[in-house]
Protein backbone atom coordinates (compact mmCIF):
# COMPACT_ATOMS: atom_id res chain seq x y z
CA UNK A 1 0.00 0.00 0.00
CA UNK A 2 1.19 3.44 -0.73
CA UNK A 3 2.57 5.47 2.08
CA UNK A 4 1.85 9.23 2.67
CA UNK A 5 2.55 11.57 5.16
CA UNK A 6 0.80 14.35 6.59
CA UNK A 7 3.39 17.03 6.32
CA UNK A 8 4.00 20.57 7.57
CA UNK A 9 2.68 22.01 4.29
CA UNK A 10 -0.29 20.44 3.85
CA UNK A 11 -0.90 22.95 6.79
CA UNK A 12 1.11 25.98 5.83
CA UNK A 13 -1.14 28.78 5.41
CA UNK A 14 -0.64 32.22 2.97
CA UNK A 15 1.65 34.76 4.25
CA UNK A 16 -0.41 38.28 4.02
CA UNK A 17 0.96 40.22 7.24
CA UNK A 18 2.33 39.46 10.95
CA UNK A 19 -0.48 39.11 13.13
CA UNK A 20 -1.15 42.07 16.12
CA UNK A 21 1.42 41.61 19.38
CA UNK A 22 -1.08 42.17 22.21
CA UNK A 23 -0.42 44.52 25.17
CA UNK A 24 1.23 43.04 27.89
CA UNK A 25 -0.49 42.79 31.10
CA UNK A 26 -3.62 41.04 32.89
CA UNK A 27 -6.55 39.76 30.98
CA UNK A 28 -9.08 39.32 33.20
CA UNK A 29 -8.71 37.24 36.53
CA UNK A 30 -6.93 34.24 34.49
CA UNK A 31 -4.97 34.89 32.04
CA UNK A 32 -1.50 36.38 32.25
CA UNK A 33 0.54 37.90 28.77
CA UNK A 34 3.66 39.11 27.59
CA UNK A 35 5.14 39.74 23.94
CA UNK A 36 8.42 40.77 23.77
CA UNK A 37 10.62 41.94 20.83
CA UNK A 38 11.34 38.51 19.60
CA UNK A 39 7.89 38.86 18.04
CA UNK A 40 6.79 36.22 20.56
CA UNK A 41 3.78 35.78 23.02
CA UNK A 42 4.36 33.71 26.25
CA UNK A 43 1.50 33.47 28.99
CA UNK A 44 0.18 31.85 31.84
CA UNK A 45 -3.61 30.64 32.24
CA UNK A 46 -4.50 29.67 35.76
CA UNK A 47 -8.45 28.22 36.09
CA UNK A 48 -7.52 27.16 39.53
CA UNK A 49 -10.34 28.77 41.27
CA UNK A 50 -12.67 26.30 39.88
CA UNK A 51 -9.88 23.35 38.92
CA UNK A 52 -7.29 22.67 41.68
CA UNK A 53 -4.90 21.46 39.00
CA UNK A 54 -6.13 23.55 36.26
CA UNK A 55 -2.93 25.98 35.42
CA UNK A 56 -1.51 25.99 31.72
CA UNK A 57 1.83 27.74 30.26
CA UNK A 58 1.62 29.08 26.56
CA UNK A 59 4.03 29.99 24.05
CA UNK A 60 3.18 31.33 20.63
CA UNK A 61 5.23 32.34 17.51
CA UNK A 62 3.52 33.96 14.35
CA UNK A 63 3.30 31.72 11.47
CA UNK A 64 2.25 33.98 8.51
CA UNK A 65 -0.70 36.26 9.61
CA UNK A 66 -1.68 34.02 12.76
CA UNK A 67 -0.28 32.89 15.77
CA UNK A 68 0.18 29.05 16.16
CA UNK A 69 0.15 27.99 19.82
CA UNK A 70 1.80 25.46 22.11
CA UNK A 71 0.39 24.83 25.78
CA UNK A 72 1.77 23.38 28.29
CA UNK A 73 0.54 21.71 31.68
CA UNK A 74 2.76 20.97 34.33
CA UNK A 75 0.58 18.89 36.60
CA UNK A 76 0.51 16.72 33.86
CA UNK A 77 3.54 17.35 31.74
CA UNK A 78 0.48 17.62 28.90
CA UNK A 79 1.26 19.21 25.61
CA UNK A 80 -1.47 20.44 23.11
CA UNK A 81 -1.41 22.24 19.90
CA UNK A 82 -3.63 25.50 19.29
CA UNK A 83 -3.65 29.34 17.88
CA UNK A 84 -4.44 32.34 19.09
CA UNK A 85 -6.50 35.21 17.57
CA UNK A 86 -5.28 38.80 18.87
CA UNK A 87 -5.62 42.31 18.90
CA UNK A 88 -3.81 45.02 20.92
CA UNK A 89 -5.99 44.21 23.72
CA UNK A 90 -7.91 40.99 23.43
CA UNK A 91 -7.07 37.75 22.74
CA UNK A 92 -8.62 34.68 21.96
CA UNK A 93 -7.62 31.03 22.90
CA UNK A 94 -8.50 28.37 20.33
CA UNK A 95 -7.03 24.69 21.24
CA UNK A 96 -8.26 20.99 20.07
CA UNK A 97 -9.19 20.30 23.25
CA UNK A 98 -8.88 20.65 27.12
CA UNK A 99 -5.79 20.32 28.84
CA UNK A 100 -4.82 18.12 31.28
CA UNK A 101 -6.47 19.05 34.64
CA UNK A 102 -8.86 21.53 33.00
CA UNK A 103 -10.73 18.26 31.98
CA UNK A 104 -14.00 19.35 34.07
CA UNK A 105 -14.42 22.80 31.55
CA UNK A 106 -13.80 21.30 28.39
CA UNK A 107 -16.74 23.21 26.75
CA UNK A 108 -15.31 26.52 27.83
CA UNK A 109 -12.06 25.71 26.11
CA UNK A 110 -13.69 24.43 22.95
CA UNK A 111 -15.73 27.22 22.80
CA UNK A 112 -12.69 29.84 21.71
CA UNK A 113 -12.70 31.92 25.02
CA UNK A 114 -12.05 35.50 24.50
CA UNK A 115 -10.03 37.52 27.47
CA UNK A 116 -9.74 41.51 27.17
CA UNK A 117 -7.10 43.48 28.53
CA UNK A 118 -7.73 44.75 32.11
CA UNK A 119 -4.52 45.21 33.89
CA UNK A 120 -1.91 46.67 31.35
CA UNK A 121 1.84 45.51 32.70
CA UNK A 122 5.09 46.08 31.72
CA UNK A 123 6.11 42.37 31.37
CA UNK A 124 8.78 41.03 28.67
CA UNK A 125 8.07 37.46 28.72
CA UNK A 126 6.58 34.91 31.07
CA UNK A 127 8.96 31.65 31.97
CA UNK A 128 8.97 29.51 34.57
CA UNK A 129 10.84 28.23 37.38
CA UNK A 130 13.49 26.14 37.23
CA UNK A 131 13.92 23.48 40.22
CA UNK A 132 15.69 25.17 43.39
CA UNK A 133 14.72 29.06 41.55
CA UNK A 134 14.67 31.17 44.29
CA UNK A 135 13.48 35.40 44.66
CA UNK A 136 15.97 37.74 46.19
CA UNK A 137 15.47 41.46 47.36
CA UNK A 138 18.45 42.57 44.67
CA UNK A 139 19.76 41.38 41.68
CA UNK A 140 22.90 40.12 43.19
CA UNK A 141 24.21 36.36 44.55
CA UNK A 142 24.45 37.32 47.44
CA UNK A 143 21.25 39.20 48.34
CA UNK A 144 19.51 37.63 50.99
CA UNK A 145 16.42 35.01 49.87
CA UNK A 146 12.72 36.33 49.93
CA UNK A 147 10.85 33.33 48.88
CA UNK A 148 11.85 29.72 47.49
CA UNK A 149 9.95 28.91 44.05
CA UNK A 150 8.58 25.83 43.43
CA UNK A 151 9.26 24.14 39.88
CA UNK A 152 7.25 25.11 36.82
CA UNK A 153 6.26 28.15 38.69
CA UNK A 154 5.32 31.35 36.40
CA UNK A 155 7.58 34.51 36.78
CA UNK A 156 6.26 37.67 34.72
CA UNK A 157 9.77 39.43 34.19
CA UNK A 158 10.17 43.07 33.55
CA UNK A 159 13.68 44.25 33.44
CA UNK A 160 17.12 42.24 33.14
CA UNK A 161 20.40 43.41 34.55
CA UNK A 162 23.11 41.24 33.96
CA UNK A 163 22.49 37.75 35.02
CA UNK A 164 19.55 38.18 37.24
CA UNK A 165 15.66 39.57 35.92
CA UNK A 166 13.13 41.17 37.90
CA UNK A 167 9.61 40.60 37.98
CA UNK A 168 6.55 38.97 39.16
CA UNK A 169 5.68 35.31 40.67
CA UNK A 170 2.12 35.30 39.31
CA UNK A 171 -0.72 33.71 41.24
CA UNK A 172 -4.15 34.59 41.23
CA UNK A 173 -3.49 36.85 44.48
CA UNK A 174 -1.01 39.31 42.80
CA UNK A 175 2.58 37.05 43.94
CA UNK A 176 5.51 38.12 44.97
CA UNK A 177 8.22 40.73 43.76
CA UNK A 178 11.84 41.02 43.42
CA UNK A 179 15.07 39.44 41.15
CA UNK A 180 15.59 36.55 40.15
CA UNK A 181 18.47 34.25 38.38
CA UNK A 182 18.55 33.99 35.30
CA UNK A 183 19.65 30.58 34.62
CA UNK A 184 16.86 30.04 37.20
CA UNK A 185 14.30 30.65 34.37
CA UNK A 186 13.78 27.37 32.11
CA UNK A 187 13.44 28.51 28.60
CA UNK A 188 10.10 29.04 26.73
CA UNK A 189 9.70 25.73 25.24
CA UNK A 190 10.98 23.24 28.33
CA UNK A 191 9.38 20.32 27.67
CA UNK A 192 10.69 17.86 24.60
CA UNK A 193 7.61 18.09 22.98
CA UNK A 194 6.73 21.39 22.76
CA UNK A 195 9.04 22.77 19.98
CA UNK A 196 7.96 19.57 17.87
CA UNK A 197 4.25 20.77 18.40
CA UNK A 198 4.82 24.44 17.84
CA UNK A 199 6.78 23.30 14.40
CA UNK A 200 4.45 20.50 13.35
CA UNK A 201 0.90 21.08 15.21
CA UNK A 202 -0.54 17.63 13.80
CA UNK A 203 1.40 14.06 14.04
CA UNK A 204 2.51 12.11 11.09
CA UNK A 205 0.49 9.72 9.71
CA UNK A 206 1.30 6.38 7.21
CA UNK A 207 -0.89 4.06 5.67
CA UNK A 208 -1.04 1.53 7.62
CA UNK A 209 -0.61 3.84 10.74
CA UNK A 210 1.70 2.77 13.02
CA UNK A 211 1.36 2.16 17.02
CA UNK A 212 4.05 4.91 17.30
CA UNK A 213 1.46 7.30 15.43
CA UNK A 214 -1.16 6.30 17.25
CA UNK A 215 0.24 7.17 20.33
CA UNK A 216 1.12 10.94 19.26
CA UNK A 217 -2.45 11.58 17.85
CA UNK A 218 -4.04 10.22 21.49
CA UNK A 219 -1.78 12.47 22.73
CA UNK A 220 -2.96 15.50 20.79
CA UNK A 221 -6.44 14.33 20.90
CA UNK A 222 -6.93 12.54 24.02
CA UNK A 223 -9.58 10.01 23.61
CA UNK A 224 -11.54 8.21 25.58
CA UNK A 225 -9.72 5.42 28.02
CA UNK A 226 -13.14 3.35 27.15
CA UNK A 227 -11.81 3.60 23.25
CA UNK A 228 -7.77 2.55 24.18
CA UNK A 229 -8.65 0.16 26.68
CA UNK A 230 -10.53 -2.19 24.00
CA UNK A 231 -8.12 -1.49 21.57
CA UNK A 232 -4.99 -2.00 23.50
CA UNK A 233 -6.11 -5.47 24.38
CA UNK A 234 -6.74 -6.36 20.94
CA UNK A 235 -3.94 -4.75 18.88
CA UNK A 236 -1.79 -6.22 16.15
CA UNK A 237 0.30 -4.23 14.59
CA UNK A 238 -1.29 -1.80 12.79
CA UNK A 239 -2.44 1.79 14.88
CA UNK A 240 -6.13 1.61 13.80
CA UNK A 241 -6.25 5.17 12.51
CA UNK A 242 -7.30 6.06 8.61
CA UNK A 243 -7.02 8.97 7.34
CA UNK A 244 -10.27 9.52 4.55
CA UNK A 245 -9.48 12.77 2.72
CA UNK A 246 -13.03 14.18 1.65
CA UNK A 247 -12.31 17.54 0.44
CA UNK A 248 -8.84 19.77 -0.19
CA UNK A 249 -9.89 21.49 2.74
CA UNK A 250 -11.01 19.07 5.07
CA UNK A 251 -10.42 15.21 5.67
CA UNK A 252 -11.42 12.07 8.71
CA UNK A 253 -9.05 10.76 10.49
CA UNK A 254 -11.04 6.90 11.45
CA UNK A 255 -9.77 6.09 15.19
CA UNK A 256 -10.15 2.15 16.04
CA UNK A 257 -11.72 1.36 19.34
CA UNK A 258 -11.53 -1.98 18.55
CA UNK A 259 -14.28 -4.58 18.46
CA UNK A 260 -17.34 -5.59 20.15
CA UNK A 261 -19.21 -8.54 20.74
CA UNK A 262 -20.37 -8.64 17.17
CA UNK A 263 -19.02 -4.52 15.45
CA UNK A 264 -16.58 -2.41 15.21
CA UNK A 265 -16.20 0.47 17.38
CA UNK A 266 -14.48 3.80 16.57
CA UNK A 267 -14.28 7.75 16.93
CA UNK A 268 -13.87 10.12 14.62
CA UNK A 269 -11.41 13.04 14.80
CA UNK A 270 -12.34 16.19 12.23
CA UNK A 271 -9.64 17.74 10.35
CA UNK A 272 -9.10 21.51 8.50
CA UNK A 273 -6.13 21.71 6.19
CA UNK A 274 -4.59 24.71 7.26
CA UNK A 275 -6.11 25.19 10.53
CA UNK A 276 -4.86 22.57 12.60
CA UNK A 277 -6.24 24.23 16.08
CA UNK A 278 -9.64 23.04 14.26
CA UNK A 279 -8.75 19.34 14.72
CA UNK A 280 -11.25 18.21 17.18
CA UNK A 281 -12.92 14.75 17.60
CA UNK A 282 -16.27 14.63 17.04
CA UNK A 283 -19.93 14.32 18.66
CA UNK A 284 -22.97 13.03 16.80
CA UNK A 285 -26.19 13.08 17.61
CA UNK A 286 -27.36 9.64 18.20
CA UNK A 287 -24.00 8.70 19.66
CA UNK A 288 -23.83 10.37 23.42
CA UNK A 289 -20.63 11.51 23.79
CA UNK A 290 -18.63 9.06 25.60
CA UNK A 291 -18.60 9.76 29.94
CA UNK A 292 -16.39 6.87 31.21
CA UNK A 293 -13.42 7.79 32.88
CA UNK A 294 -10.84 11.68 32.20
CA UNK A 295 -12.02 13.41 28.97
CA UNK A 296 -10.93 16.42 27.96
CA UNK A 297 -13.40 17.12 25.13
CA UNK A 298 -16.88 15.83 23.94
CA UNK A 299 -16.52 12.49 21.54
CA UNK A 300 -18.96 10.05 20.51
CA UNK A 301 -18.18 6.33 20.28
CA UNK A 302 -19.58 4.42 17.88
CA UNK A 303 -20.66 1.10 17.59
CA UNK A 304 -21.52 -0.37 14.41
CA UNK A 305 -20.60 0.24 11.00
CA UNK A 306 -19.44 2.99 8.80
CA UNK A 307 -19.37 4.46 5.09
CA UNK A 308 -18.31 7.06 3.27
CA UNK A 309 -18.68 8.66 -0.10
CA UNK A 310 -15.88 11.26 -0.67
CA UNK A 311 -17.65 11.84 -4.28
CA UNK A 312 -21.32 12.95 -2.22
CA UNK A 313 -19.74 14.18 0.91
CA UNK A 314 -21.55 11.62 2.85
CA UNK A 315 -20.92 9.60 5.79
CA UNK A 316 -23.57 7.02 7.10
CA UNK A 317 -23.40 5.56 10.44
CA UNK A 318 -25.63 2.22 11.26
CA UNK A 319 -25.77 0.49 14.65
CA UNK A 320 -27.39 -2.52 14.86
CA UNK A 321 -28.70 -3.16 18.66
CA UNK A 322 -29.36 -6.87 18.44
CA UNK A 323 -26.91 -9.76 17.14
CA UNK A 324 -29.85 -11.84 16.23
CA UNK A 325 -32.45 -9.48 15.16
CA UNK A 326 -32.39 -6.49 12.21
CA UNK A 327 -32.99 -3.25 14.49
CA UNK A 328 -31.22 -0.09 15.21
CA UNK A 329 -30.32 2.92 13.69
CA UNK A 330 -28.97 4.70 10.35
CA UNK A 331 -27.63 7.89 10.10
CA UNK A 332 -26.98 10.04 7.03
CA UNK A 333 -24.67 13.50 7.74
CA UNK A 334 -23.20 15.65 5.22
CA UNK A 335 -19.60 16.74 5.24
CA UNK A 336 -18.92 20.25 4.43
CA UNK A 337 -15.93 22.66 5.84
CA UNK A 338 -17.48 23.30 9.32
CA UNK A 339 -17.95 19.14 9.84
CA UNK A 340 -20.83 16.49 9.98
CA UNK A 341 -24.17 17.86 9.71
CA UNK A 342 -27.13 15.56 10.39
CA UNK A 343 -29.51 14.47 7.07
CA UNK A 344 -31.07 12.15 7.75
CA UNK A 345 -31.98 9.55 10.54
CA UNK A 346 -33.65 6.25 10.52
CA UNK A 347 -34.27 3.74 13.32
CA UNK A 348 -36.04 0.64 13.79
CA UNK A 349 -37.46 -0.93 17.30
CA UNK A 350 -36.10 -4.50 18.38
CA UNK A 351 -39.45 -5.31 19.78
CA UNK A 352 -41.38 -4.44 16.59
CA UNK A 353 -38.70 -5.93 14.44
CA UNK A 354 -39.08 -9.67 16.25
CA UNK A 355 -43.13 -9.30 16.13
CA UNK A 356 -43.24 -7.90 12.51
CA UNK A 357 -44.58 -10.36 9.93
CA UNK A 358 -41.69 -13.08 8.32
CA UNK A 359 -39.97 -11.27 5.34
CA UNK A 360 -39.98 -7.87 6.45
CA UNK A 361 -36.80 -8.07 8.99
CA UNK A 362 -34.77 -8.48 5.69
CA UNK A 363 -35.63 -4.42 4.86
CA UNK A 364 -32.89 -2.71 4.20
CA UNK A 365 -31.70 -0.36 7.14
CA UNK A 366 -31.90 2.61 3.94
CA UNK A 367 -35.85 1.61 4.20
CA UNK A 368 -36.25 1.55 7.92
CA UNK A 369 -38.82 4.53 8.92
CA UNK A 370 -37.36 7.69 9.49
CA UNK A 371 -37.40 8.59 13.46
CA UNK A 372 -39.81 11.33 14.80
CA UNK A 373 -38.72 14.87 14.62
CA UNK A 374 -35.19 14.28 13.06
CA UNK A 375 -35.61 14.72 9.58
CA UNK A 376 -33.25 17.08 6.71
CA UNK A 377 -30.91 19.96 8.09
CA UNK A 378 -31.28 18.90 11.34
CA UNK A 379 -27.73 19.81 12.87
CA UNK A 380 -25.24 17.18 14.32
């Protein structure tokens, strides 16, 4: 079988202009930014009010007119892709999914939250901490110790005289003041994987995938442990993900959950060429999204069978709910650039299937009566 890649410039977008460098300062009661003359945005997000462990570093670099986005959370040493939308004083988060520990708000994140400027600073870049980082009163070695740092803690800096910076340990109740090391500072992308996200936003991918691949696209995605759990315990080789381009702007990527007692099971993960923050797994209505153990964004599983036509933009999606007996559903959506929209949904009852008259359980599912109140242009 042919191999292909999905490479950097399938997602290279036009260069028209450098996108707007936002004020520095507070945005609201959560978010933290600097931009400083390398033409680069770091920040710190802390949701800890309402998430204990909820507290997320970010780094962006423009990438033709946008900013692409790397995040960063410590509590989980969690890395996700994303972009951010700015002007000189507002800026707007867009990531594939939740972070790690901001699991329980997931519908905030995916929503594109928007934070204006309310506190402007006079910050050059936010790092963090290094282990054993500690605050003095001065920038010298030997001024005495105000407060030890912990590691991975944010410091706001705003002035640098030879090897120490002043600034700001942020925390949601202002934080403390004074200089600090710099070789005390980590740099802004700390973790291995964040420079390979910031470059490459979306994993490779081969035909057949590989377990390798698989394991980079859970980690940008972060599926449901229901979905790896199944599959994990029946794996070969191959890493049960397909790739189905549909359009030149848009394509599925198939994720295997393995199978049941008698179908398949599987997610699907939604794709924009070009716009790689806009990679998000999907919901369909019909399929609850799955609720068994940590998400960190809404995803149906689905049980059954699937089938595309790249030539119609069609996908249909037909669970059968009894081994023995033809009943269950069928569902029609259309593909266009936003995703899946719902067309069409049909559904037949196990009871009145077993007590229907001999010849009829052989209708086709495509005949089955269409269910009440979901009928054309009905969204998914």
């Amino acid at each position: 079988m042919t191999r292909f890649l999905l490479l950097l410039s399938l997602f290279a977008t036009v260069v028209v202009a450098q996108p707007t460098l936002p004020e520095a300062g507070r945005y609201g009661p959560d978010l933290s930014i600097a931009g400083g003359a390398d033409a680069a945005i770091s920040g710190w997000l802390d949701r800890s009010d309402e998430m204990d462990e909820c507290r997320v570093y970010l780094y962006a670099e423009p990438v033709g007119n946008r900013w692409r986005l790397v995040l960063y959370a410590p509590a989980y040493d969690d890395v996700l892709a994303g972009a951010l939308v700015t002007t000189t004083a507002s800026v707007r988060l867009l990531v594939t999914r939740a972070p790690r520990g901001c699991e329980a708000d997931y519908g905030w994140f995916s929503g594109g939250p928007e934070f204006r400027l309310t506190q402007p600073r006079s910050w050059q870049r936010i790092a963090l901490s290094g282990p054993g980082a500690t605050v003095r009163e001065s920038g010298a070695a030997d001024a005495p110790v105000v407060q030890n740092l912990g590691y991975y803690q944010p410091w706001a800096v705003t002035a640098t005289r030879g090897g120490f910076v002043a600034g700001l340990a942020l925390s949601r109740d202002g934080g403390i003041a004074g200089w600090m090391a710099v070789e005390d500072l980590l740099p802004p992308l700390a973790h291995s994987l964040m420079e390979d996200r910031l470059q490459r936003p979306l994993p490779g991918l081969s035909a057949p995938a590989t377990l390798a691949q698989r394991r980079l696209w859970q980690q940008l995605l972060d599926w449901s442990d229901r979905c790896e759990t199944r599959f994990q315990g029946q794996r070969g080789r191959d890493g049960g993900l397909a790739l189905i381009q549909v359009a030149p702007q848009f394509a599925l990527l198939r994720i295997s959950c393995g199978r049941t007692q008698f179908q398949d099971s599987f997610i699907y993960a939604w794709i924009r060429l070009g716009l790689p923050e806009q990679t998000r797994l999907l919901t369909f209505e019909g399929y609850p999204p799955a609720r068994t153990g940590r998400l960190s964004s809404a995803h149906s599983l689905i049980v059954g069978q699937d089938e595309i036509d790249v030539r119609s933009y069609t996908l249909l999606l037909y669970s059968r709910w009894d081994q023995e007996i033809e009943c269950g559903q069928l569902l029609r959506f259309k593909l266009n650039l936003e995703g899946p929209q719902m067309s069409e949904w049909r559904e037949r009852d196990c009871d009145a299937a077993a007590a229907s008259a001999e010849g009829t359980a052989e209708q086709s599912p495509l005949q089955w009566p269409l269910k009440e109140g979901a009928g054309e242009a009905e969204g998914g």
